[in-house]
Each structure stands twice: as structure tokens, then as C-alpha cells.
Protein backbone atom coordinates (compact mmCIF):
# COMPACT_ATOMS: atom_id res chain seq x y z
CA UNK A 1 31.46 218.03 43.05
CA UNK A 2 34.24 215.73 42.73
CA UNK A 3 34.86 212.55 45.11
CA UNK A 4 37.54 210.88 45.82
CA UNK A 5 38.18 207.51 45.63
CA UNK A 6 40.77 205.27 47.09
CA UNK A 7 41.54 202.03 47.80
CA UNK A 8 42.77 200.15 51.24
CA UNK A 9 43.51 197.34 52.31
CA UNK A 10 44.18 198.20 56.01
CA UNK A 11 43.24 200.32 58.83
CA UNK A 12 45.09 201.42 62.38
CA UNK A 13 44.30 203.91 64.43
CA UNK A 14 42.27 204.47 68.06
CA UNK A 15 41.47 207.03 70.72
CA UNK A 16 43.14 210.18 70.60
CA UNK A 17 44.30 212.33 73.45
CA UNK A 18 41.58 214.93 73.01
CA UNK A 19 39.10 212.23 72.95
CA UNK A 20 38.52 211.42 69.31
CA UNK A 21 38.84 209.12 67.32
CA UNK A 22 41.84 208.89 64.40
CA UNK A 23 42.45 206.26 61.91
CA UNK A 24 44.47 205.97 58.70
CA UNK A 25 43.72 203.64 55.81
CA UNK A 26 46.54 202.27 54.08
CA UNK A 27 47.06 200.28 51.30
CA UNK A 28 49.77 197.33 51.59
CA UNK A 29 51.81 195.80 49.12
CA UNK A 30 55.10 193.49 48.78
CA UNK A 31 57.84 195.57 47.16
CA UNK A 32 59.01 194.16 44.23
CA UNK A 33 62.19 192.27 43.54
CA UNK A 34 65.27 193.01 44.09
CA UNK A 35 66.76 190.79 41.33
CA UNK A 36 65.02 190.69 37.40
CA UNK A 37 66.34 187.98 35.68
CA UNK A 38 65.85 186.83 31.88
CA UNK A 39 67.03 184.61 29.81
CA UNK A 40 67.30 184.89 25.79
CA UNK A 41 65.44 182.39 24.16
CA UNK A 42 67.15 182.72 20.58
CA UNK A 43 69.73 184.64 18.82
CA UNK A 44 66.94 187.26 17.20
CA UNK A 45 66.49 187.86 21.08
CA UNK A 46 62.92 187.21 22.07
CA UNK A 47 62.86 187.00 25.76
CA UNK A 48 61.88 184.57 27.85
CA UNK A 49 59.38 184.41 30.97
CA UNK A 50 60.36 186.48 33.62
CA UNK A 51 62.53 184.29 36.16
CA UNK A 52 62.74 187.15 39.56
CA UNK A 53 64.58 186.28 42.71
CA UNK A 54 64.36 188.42 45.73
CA UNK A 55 67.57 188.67 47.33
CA UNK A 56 66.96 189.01 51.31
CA UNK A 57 63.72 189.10 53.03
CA UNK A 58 60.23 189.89 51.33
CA UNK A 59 59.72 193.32 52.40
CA UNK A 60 56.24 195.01 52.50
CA UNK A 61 55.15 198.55 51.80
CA UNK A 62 52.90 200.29 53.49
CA UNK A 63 51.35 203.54 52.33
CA UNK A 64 48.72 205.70 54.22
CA UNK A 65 46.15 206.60 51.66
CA UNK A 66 44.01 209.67 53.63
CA UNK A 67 43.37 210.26 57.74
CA UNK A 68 40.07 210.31 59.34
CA UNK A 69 39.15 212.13 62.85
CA UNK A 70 35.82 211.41 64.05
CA UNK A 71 33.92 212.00 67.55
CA UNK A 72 33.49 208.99 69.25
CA UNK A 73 29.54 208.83 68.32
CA UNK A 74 30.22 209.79 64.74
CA UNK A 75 32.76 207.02 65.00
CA UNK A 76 30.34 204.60 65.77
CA UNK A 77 27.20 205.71 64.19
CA UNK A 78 29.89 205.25 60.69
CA UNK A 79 30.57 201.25 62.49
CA UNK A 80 27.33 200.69 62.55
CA UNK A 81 26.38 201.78 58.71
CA UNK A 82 29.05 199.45 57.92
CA UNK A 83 28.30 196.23 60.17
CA UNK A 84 24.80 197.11 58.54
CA UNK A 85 26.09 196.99 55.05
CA UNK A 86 27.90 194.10 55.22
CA UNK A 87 24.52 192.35 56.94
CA UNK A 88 22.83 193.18 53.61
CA UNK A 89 25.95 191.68 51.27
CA UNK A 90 26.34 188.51 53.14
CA UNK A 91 22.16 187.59 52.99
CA UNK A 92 22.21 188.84 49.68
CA UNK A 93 25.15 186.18 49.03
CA UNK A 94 23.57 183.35 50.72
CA UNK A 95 20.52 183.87 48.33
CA UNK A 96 22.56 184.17 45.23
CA UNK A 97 24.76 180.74 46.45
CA UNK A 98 23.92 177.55 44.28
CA UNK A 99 21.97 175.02 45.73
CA UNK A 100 23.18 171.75 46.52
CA UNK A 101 21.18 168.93 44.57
């Protein structure tokens, strides 16, 4: 069996006219530059850092990585798996913190 795995950094979706629910991950990212620019730093020609300018406004990308249609009590038994997850991670944080002398 093969799974896969993606990565997102964003959600949208919502109710759906045959009463579902539909929601697309995406993952978002700033394109990059327009503009590379480098400068020599001797005559063998080594390169220097990278010096990039973006000409215009920052523009960001955003790509849907996979679709999900759920009932509405699938949708929420999945919210509440999660909420519970993340329950777990935060106490299991607070333990793990440092304590303050």
C-alpha cells in the first residue's frame, strides 16, 4: 500500500451545494525574483553572494496540493481528531518547556 504524502500550508473550502463538505489544501509560496544579480569578485571569476531585486510587487503562488469531500459528520468527526491531537501536542509541550529558576 502506498500513501501519499504532502505538504500544506493552507486550507479553503466550505459547504457545498449538495450538502457536503469540500476543501483544498494548498501550499503557498513567494515566487522568486524577478531580477538575479551578481557581482564578480576577481578576475579568475569566483562569484559573489547573491544580491536579488524583485522588480514590482512580491507576488505569491498558490498551488492546490489534493481536494477533499466529506459529509458534514465525517467532516467533523475528522475536526475533532484533530482539535484532539493538537490537545495532546500542546500538554505534551508544556511538560517538555524548561522551568524557570
Amino acid at each position: 500500500m502506498t500513501i501519499m504524502v504532502i505538504y500544506a500550508n493552507g486550507a479553503f473550502g466550505g459547504l457545498g451545494p449538495q450538502s457536503d463538505f469540500r476543501f483544498d489544501f494548498y501550499q503557498e509560496f513567494a515566487s522568486p525574483p524577478d531580477d538575479d544579480i551578481r557581482k564578480l569578485l576577481d578576475a579568475a571569476g569566483k562569484l559573489s553572494e547573491t544580491e536579488s531585486a524583485v522588480t514590482g510587487e512580491a507576488k505569491f503562488i498558490r498551488e492546490s496540493q489534493v481536494g477533499l469531500i466529506l459529509t458534514l459528520d465525517k467532516a467533523e468527526m475528522i475536526a475533532k481528531w484533530m482539535l484532539k491531537r493538537i490537545e495532546e501536542y500542546k500538554k505534551l509541550m508544556e511538560t517538555q518547556e524548561p522551568k524557570q529558576q
